[in-house]
Protein backbone atom coordinates (compact mmCIF):
# COMPACT_ATOMS: atom_id res chain seq x y z
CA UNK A 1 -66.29 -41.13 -32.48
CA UNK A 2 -67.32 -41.00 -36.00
CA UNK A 3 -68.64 -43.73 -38.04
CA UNK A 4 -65.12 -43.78 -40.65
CA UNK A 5 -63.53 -43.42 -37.68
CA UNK A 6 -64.63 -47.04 -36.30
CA UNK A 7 -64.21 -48.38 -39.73
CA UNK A 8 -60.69 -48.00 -39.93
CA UNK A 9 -60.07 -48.45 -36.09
CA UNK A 10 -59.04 -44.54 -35.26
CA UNK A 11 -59.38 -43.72 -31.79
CA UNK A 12 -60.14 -40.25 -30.41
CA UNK A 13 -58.32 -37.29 -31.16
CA UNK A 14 -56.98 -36.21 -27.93
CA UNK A 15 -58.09 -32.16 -26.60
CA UNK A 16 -54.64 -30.80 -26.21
CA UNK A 17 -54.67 -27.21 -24.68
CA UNK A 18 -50.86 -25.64 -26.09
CA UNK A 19 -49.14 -22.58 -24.08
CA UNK A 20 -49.82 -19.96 -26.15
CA UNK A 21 -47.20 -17.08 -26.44
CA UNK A 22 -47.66 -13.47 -26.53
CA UNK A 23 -45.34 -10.20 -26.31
CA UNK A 24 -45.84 -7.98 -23.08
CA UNK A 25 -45.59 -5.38 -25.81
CA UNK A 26 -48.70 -6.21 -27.22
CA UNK A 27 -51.22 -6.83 -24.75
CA UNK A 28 -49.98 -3.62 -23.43
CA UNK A 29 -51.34 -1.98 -26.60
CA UNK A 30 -54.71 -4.09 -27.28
CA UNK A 31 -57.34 -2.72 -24.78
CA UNK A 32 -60.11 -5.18 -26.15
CA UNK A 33 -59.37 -8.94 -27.46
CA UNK A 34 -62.22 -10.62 -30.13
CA UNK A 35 -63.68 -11.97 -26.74
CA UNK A 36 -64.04 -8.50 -24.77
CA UNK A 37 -65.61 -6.25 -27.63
CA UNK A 38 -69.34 -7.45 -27.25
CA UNK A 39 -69.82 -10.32 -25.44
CA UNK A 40 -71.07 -8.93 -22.00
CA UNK A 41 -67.91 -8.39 -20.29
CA UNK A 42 -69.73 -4.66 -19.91
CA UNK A 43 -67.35 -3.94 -22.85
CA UNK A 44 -64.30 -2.80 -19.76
CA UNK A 45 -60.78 -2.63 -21.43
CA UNK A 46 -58.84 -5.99 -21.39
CA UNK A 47 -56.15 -6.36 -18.02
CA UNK A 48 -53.87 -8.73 -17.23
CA UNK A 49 -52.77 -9.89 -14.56
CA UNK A 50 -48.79 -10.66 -14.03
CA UNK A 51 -47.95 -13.88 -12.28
CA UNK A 52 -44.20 -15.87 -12.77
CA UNK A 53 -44.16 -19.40 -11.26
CA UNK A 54 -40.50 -20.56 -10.01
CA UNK A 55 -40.11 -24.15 -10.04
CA UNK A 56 -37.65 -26.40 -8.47
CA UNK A 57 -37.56 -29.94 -10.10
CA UNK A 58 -35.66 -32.78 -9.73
CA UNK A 59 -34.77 -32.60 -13.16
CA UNK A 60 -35.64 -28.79 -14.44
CA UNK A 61 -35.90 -25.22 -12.75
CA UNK A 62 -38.38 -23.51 -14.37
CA UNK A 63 -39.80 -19.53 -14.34
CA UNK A 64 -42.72 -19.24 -16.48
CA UNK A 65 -43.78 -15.41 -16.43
CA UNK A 66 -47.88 -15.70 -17.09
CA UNK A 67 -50.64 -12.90 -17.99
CA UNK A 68 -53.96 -13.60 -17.63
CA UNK A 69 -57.16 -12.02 -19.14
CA UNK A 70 -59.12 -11.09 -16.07
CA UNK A 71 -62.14 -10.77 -18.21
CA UNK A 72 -62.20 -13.92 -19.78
CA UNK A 73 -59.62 -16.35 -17.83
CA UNK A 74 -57.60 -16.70 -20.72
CA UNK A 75 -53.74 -17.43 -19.78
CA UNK A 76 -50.79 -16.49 -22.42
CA UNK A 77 -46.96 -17.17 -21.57
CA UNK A 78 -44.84 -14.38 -21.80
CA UNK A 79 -41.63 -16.13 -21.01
CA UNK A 80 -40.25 -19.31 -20.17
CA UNK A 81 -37.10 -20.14 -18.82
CA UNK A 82 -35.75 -23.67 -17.89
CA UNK A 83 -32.49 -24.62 -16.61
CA UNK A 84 -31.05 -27.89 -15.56
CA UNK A 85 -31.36 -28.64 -12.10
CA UNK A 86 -28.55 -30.80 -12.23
CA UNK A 87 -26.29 -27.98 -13.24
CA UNK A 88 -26.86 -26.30 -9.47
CA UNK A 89 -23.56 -25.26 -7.98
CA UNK A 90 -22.57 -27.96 -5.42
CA UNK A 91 -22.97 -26.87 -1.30
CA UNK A 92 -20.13 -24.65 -0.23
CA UNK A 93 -18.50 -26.17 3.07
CA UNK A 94 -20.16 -24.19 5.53
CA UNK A 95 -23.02 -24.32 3.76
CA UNK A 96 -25.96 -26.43 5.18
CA UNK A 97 -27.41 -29.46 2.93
CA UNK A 98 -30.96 -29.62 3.62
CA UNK A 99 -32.13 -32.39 0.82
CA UNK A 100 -31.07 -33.73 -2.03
CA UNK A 101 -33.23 -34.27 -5.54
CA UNK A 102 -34.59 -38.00 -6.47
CA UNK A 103 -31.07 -37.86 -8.30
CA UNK A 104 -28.87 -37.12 -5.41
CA UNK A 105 -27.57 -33.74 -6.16
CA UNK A 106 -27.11 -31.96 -2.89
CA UNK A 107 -29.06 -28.89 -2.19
CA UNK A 108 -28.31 -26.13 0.39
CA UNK A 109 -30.55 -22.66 0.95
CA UNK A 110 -28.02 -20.41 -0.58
CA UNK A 111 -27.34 -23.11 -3.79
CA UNK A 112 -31.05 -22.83 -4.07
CA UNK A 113 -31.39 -19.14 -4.21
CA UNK A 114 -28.61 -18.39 -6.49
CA UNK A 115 -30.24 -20.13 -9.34
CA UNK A 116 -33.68 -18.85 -8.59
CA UNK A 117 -32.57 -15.69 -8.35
CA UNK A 118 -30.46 -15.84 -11.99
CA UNK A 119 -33.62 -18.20 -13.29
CA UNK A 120 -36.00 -15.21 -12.21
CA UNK A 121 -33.91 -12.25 -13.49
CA UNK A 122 -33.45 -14.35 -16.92
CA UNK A 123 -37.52 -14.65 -17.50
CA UNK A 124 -38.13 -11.14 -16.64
CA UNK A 125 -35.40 -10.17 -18.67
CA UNK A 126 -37.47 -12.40 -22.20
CA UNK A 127 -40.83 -11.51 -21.05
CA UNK A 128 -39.72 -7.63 -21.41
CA UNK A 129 -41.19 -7.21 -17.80
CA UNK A 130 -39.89 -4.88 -14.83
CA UNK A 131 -40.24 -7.23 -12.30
CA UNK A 132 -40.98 -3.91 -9.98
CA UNK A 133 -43.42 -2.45 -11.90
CA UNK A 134 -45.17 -5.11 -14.11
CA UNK A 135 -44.80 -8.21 -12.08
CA UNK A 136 -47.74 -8.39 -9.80
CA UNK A 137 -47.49 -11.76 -7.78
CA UNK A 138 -44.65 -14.99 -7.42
CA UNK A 139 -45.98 -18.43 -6.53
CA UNK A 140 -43.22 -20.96 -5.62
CA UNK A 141 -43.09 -24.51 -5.81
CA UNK A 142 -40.66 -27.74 -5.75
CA UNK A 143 -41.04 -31.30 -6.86
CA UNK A 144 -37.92 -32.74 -5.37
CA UNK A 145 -38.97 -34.36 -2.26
CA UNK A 146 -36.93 -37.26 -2.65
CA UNK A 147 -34.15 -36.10 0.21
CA UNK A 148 -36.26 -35.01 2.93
CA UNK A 149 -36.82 -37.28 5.80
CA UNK A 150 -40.13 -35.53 6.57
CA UNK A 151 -43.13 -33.42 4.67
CA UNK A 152 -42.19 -30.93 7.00
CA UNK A 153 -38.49 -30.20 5.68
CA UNK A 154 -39.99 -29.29 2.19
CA UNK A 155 -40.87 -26.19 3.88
CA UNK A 156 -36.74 -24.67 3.85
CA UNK A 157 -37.24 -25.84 0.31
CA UNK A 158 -39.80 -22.84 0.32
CA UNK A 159 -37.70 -20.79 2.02
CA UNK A 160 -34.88 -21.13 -0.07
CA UNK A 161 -37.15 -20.54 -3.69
CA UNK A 162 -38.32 -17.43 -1.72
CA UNK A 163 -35.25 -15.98 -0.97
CA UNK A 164 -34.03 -16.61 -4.08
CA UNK A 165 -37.45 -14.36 -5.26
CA UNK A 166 -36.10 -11.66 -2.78
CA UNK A 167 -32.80 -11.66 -4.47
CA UNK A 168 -34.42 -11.02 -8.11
CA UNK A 169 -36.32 -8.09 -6.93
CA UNK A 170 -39.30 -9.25 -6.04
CA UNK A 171 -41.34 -7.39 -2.91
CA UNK A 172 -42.59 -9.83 -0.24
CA UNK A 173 -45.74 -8.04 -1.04
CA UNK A 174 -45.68 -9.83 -4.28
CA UNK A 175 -45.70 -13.29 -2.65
CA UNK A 176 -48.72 -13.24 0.22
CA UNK A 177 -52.20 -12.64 -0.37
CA UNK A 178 -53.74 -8.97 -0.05
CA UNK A 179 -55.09 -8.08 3.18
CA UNK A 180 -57.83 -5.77 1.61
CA UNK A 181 -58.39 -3.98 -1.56
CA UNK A 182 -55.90 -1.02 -0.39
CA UNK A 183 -53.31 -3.24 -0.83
CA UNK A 184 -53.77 -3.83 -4.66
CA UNK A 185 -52.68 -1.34 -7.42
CA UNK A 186 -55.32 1.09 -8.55
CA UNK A 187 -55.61 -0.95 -12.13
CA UNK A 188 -56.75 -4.53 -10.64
CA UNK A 189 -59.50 -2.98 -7.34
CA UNK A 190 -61.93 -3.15 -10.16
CA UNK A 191 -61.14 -6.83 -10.69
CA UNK A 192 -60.84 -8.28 -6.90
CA UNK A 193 -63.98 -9.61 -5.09
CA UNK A 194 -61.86 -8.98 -1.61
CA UNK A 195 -64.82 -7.81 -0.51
CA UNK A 196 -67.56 -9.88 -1.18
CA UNK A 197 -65.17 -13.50 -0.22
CA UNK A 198 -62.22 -13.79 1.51
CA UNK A 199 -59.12 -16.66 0.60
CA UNK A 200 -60.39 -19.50 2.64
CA UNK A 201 -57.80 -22.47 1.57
CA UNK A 202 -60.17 -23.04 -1.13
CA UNK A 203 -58.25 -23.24 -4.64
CA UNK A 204 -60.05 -23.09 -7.86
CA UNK A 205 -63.01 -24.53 -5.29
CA UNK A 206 -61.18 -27.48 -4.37
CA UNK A 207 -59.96 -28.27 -0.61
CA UNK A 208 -57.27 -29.63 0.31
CA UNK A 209 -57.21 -32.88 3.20
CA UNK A 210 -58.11 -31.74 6.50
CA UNK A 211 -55.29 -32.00 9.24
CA UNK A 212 -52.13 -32.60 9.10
CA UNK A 213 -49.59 -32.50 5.63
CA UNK A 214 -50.38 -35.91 4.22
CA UNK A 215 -47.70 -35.98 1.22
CA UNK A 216 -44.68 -33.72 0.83
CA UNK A 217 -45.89 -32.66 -2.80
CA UNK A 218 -49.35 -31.32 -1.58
CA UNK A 219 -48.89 -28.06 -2.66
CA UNK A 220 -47.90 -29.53 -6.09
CA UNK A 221 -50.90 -31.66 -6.76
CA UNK A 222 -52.92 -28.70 -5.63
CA UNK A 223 -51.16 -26.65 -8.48
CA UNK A 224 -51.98 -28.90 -11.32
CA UNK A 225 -54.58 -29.77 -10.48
CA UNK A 226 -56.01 -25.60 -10.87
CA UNK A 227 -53.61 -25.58 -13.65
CA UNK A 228 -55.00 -27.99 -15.92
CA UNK A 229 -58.72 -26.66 -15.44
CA UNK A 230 -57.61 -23.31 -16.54
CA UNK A 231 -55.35 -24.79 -19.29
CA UNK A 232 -58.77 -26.28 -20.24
CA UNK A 233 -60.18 -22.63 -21.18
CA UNK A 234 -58.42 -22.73 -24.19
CA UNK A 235 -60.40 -25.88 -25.05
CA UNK A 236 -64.16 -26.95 -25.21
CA UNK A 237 -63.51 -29.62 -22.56
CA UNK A 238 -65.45 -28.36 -19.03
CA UNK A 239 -62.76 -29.77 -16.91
CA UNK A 240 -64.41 -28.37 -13.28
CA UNK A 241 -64.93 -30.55 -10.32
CA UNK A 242 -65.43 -33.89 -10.33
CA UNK A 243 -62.11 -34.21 -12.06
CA UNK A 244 -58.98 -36.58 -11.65
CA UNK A 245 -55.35 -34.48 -12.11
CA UNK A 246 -52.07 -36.16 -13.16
CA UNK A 247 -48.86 -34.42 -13.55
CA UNK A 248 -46.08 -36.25 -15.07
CA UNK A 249 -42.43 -34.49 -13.83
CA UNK A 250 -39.36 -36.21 -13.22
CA UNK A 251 -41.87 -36.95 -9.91
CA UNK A 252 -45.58 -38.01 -9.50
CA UNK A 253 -48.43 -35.94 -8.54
CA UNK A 254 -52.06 -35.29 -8.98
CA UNK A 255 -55.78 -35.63 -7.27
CA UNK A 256 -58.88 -37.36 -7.36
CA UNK A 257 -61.65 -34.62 -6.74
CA UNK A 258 -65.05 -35.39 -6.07
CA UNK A 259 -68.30 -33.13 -6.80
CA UNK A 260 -69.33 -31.18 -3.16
CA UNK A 261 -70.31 -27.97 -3.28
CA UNK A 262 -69.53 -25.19 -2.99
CA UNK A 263 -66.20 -26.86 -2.34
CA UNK A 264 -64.99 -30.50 -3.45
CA UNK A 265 -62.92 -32.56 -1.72
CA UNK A 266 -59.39 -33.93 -2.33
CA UNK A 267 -60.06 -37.92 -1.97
CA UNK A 268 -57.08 -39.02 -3.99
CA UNK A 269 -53.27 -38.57 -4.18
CA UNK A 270 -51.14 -39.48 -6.82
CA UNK A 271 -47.57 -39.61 -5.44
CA UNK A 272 -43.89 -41.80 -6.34
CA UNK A 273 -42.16 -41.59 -9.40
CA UNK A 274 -43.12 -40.41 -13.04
CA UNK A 275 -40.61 -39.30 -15.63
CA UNK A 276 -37.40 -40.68 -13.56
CA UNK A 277 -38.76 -43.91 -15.41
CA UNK A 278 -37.82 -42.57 -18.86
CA UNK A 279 -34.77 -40.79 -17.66
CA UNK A 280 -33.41 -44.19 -16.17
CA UNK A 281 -33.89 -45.75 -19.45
CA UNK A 282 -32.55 -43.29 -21.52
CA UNK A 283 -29.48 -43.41 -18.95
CA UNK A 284 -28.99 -47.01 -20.17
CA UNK A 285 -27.94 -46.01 -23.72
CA UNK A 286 -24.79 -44.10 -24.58
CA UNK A 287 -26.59 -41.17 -25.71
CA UNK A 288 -26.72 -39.15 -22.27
CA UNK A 289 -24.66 -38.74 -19.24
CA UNK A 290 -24.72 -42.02 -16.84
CA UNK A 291 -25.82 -39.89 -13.83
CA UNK A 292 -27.18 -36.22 -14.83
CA UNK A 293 -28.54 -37.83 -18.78
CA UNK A 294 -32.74 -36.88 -19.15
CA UNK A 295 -34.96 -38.05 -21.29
CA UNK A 296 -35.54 -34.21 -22.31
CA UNK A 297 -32.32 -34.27 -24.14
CA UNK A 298 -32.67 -36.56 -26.51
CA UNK A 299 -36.80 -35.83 -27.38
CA UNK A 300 -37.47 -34.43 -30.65
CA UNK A 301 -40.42 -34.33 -32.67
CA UNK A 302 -38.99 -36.60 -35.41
CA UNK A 303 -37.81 -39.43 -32.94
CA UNK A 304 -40.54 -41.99 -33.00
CA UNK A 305 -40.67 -41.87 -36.95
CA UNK A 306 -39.19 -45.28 -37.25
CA UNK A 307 -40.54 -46.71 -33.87
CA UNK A 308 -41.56 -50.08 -33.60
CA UNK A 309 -44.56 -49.27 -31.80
CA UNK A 310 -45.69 -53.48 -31.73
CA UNK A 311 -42.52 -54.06 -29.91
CA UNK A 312 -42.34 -51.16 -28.04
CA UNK A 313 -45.47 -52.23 -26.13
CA UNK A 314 -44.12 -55.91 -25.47
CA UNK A 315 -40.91 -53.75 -23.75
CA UNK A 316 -43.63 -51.98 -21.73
CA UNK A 317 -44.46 -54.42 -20.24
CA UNK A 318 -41.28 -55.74 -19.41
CA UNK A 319 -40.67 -52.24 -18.08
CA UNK A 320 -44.10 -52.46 -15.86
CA UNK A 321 -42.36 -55.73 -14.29
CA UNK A 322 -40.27 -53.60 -12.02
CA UNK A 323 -42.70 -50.99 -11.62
CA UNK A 324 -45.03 -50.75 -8.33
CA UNK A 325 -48.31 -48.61 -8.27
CA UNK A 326 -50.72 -49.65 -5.40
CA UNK A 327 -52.50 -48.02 -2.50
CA UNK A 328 -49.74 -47.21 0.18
CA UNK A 329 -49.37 -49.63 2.63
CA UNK A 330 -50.24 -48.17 6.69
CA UNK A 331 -46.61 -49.07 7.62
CA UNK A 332 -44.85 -46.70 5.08
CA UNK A 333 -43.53 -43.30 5.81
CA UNK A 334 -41.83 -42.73 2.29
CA UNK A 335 -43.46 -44.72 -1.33
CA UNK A 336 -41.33 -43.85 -4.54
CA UNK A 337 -38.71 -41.76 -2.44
CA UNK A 338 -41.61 -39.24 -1.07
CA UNK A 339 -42.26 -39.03 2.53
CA UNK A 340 -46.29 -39.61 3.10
CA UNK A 341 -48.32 -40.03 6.44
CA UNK A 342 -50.89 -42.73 5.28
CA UNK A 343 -52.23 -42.45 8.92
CA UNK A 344 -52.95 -39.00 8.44
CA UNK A 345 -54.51 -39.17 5.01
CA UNK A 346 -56.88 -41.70 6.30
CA UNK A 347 -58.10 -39.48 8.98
CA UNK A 348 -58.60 -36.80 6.22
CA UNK A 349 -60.44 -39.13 3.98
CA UNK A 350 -57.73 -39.20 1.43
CA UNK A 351 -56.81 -42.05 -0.12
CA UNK A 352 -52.82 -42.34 -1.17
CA UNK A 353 -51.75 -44.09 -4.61
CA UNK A 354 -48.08 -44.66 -5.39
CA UNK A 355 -46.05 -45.33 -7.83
CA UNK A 356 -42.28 -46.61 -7.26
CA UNK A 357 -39.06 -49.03 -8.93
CA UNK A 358 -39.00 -51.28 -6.59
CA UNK A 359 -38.89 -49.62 -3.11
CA UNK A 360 -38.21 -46.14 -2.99
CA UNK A 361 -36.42 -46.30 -6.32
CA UNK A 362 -33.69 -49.36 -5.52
CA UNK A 363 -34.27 -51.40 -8.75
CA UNK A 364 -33.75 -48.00 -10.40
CA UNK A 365 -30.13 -49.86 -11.49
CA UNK A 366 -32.10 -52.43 -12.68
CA UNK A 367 -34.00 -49.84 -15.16
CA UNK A 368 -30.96 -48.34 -16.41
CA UNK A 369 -29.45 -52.26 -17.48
CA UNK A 370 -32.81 -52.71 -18.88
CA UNK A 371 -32.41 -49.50 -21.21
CA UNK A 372 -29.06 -50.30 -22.29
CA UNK A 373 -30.55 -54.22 -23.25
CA UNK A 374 -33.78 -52.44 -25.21
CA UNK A 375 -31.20 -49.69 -27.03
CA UNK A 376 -29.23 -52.27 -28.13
CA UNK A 377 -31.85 -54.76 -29.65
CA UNK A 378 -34.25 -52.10 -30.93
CA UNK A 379 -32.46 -48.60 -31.33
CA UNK A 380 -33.59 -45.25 -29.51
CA UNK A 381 -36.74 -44.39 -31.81
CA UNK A 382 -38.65 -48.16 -30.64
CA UNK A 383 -37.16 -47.09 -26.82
CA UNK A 384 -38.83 -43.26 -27.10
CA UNK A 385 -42.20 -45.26 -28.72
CA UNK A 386 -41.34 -47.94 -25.27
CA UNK A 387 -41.41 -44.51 -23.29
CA UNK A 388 -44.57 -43.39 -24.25
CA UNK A 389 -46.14 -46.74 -23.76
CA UNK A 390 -44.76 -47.44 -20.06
CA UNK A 391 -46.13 -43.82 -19.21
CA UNK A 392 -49.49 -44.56 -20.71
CA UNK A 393 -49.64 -48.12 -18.60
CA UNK A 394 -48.78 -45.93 -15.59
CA UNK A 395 -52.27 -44.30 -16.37
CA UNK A 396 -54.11 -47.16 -16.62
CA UNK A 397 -52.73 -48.82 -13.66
CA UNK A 398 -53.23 -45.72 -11.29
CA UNK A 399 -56.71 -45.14 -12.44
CA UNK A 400 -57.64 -48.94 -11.60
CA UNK A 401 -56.34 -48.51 -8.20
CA UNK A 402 -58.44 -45.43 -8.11
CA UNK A 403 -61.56 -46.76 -9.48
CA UNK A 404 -60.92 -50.54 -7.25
CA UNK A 405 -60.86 -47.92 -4.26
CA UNK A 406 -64.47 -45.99 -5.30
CA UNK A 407 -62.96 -42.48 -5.14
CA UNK A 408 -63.68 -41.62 -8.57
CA UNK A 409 -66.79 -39.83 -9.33
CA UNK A 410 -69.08 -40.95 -11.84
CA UNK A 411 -68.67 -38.22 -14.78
CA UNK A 412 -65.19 -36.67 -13.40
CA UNK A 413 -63.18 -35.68 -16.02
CA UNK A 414 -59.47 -36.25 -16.40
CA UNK A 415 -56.47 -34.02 -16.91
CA UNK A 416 -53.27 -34.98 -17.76
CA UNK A 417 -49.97 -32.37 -18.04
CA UNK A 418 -45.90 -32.79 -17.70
CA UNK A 419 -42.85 -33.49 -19.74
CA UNK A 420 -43.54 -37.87 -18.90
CA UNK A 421 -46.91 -37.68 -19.71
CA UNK A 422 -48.36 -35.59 -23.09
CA UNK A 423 -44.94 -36.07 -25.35
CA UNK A 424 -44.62 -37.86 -28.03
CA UNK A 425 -47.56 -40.38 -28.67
CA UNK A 426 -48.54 -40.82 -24.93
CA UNK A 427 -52.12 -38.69 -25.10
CA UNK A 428 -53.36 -41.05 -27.90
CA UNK A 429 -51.96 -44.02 -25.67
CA UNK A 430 -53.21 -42.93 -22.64
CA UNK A 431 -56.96 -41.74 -24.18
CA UNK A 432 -56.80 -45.60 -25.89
CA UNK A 433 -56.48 -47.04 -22.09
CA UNK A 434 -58.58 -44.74 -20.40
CA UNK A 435 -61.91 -44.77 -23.40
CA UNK A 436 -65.27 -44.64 -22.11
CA UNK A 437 -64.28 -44.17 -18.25
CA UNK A 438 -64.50 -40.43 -18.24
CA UNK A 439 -66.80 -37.92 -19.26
CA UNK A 440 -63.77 -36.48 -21.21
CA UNK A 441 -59.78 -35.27 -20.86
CA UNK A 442 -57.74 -32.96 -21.88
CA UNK A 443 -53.46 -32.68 -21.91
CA UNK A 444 -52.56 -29.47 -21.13
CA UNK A 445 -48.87 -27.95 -21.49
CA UNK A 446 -47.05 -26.29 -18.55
CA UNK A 447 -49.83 -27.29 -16.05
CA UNK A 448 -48.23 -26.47 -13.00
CA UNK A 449 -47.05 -22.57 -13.96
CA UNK A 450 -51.16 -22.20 -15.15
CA UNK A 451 -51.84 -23.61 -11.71
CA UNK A 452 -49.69 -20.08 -9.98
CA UNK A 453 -51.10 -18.12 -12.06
CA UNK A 454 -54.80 -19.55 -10.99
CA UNK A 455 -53.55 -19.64 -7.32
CA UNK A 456 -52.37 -16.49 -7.20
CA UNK A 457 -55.50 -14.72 -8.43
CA UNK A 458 -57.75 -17.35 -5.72
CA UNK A 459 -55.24 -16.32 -2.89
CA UNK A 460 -56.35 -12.20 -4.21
CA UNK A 461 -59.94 -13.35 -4.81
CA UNK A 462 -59.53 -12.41 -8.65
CA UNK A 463 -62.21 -14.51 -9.81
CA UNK A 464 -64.09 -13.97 -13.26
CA UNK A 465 -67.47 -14.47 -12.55
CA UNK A 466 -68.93 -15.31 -15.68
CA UNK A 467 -66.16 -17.25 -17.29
CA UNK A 468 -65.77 -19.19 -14.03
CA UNK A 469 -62.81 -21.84 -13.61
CA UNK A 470 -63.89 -23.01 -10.18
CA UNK A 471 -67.48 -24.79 -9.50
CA UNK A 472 -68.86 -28.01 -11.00
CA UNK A 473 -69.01 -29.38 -14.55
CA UNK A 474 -72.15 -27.64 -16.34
CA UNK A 475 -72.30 -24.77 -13.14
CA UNK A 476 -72.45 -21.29 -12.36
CA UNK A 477 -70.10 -19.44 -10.69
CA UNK A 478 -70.31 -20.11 -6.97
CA UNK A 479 -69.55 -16.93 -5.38
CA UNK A 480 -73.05 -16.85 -3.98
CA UNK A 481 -72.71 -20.26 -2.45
CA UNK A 482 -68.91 -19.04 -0.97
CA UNK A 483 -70.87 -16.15 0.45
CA UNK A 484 -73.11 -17.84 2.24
CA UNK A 485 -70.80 -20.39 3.07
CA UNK A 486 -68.42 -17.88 4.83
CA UNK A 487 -71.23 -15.46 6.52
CA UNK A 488 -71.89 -18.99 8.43
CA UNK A 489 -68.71 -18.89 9.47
């Protein structure tokens, strides 16, 4: 921090890596970007590689089309479209209801697929893509865990976001690693390293636990986790392994990764509930529907411009009062509505930290009332500016669990993305309760849809060898090390 800087009491600027937008159309006609042309990428034309993530949420359903720079790891968005979960066509009657979202809207496989498939179809359509031709791989994911009685059940979630893929157009080819280089089209055998390593379970060098599924969201916190460090190319901010991942959706998720080699470990889960906190409170005012109302329709950029931001840290803390984050008790099978196996991820060395309302989400009632009360005393810019406070708090009070349990590595670096948690005035918040505990962090935009497009190029073995986004903080790239580690094997 500078020297005016501590003068007049500024904190740090937080890193912020943005989306950044580009036409199809144009990468298509710019062989070499500023970055190619001379700088020892053996001056090869520029090509991208295609990836879409579909998202289910508990709140949004998301398909963000991606192309990456496979010479220099740089990510653009080509398209991104977002629907309201909550606007899912109800289960037919023969239709089987499989789970439900944290909100209670009733999900069945075919329910699912329709509005994947239309979600799909509409990206492809804004991206200017053939989703035949120029689409080259789909990774699916959900975040609504809330109505499944086991990890295990997440799985027709899968299923259903899958066929839903089919449905759009995409090949199954499209969704499962390559066997070998044959399998690839002609332009991208240049760029795999299929035959040098092979997809070992490793993503962006990071394991997941050993054994058994220890949290229904895994595959989630495994996404932003590889999403946020390639977000972080876009910024100066190394953000490799150690590192500590938190995604902020309607639902929790994130790691704690230490520093192994070649591959780190996950020792840390973040799990329960994240933005469901603000959309509770915002359900308390008459602004938004009682039962499908989000805090995501009400932001804007202007809101906190007459904020009480004094008071809105006293209701913060009124706010925290109902709010549980703690290691998860032995004798739970479900913290903050998601179904965990703490027996499990103490086998695989993995330690579990939840956050909830109560238990599972019953004193959610009692967030709502508590809404309407701050609404009415303070108005909705000092409850947005109580919003960014409660999720910065949340921060703070799942790293101390972290750091009370040892799992954090000395010099990991944190990463912070979703709608709950790098809006508004949060990142300043949450960089004011986290100073001098990490070598640095970075808020990065649309985490989880970087984190497909990093997965699917791991799952292909599309790595960029001297821009590397997997290894440790300061590091080469480890193919060498993978090499080795695999030839062992």
């Amino acid at each position: 921090m500078s020297f005016i800087s501590k003068i007049f009491g500024l904190g740090p600027k937080p890193v912020i890596a943005k989306s950044k937008f580009k036409k199809f159309e144009s990468l298509k006609s710019s062989p070499f970007s500023a970055k190619t042309a001379g700088s020892g990428y053996k001056m090869r034309p520029d090509e991208y590689y295609i990836t879409a993530s579909v998202e289910l949420g508990n709140t949004t359903t998301k398909c963000i089309i991606c192309a990456t720079n496979l010479n220099t790891s740089e990510s653009y968005l080509l398209s991104k479209v977002v629907n309201m979960t909550r606007d899912i066509r109800p289960p037919k009657p023969k239709e089987e209801v499989f789970g439900k979202t944290v909100w209670g809207i009733e999900l069945s496989k075919e329910s699912v697929s329709e509005l994947v498939r239309d979600t799909v179809i509409e990206a492809a359509k804004e991206a200017h893509i053939n989703i035949e031709d120029d689409l080259d791989f789909v990774v699916r994911s959900t975040g609504v865990t809330a109505g499944f009685a086991t990890p295990e059940e997440s799985g027709k979630l899968i299923i259903a976001l899958a066929n839903g893929c089919l449905d759009a157009g995409v090949a199954p080819r499209k969704m499962a690693p390559a066997m070998s280089i044959d399998n690839f089209p002609d332009r991208l055998k240049d760029y795999t390293l299929l035959d040098k390593v092979m997809f070992d379970g490793a993503v962006v060098s990071v394991l997941p636990p050993k054994g058994e599924e220890v949290v229904s969201n895994e595959m989630e916190g495994e996404l932003v986790t590889a999403g946020i460090k390639l977000g972080a190319k876009w910024t100066k901010v190394d953000y490799r392994n150690p590192c500590v991942s938190i995604d902020f959706g309607s639902t929790l998720a994130g790691r704690v990764v230490n520093d192994d080699e070649p591959y780190a470990h996950t020792v840390g889960n973040f799990l329960g509930l994240a933005g469901v906190i603000a959309d509770s409170l915002v359900r308390g005012t008459d602004k938004v529907d009682k039962k499908g109302g989000a805090a995501i329709d009400l932001y804007s950029k202007d809101i906190l411009k007459k904020a009480d931001w004094k008071h809105a840290k006293v209701n913060a803390e009124k706010v925290h009062k109902i709010i549980d984050i703690r290691k998860i008790p032995m004798d739970r099978n479900r913290f903050g509505t998601v179904p965990v196996k703490p027996e499990a991820a103490q086998k695989a060395g993995t330690c579990l930290i939840g956050c909830d309302v109560g238990e599972n989400g019953d004193r959610i009632p009692d967030l709502i009332s508590l809404g309407e009360e701050l609404y009415k005393n303070d108005g909705l810019p000092t409850l947005f500016a109580t919003m960014d406070h409660v999720s910065a708090i949340i921060v703070k009070r799942l790293l101390d669990v972290a750091f009370n349990e040892n799992i954090i590595v000395p010099g990991s670096a944190l990463g912070i993305t979703g709608r709950a948690g790098i809006t508004g005035k949060k990142p300043e918040l949450i960089l004011e309760y986290t100073k001098d505990k990490f070598k640095d962090c970075v808020f990065v935009s649309d985490g989880l849809a970087l984190g497909s497009a990093i997965m699917a190029r791991c799952m292909n073995s599309m790595g960029t060898i001297k821009v590397p986004v997997g290894g440790k903080q300061g590091g080469p790239c480890i193919l060498a090390a993978r090499k080795k580690l695999q030839q062992k094997k």
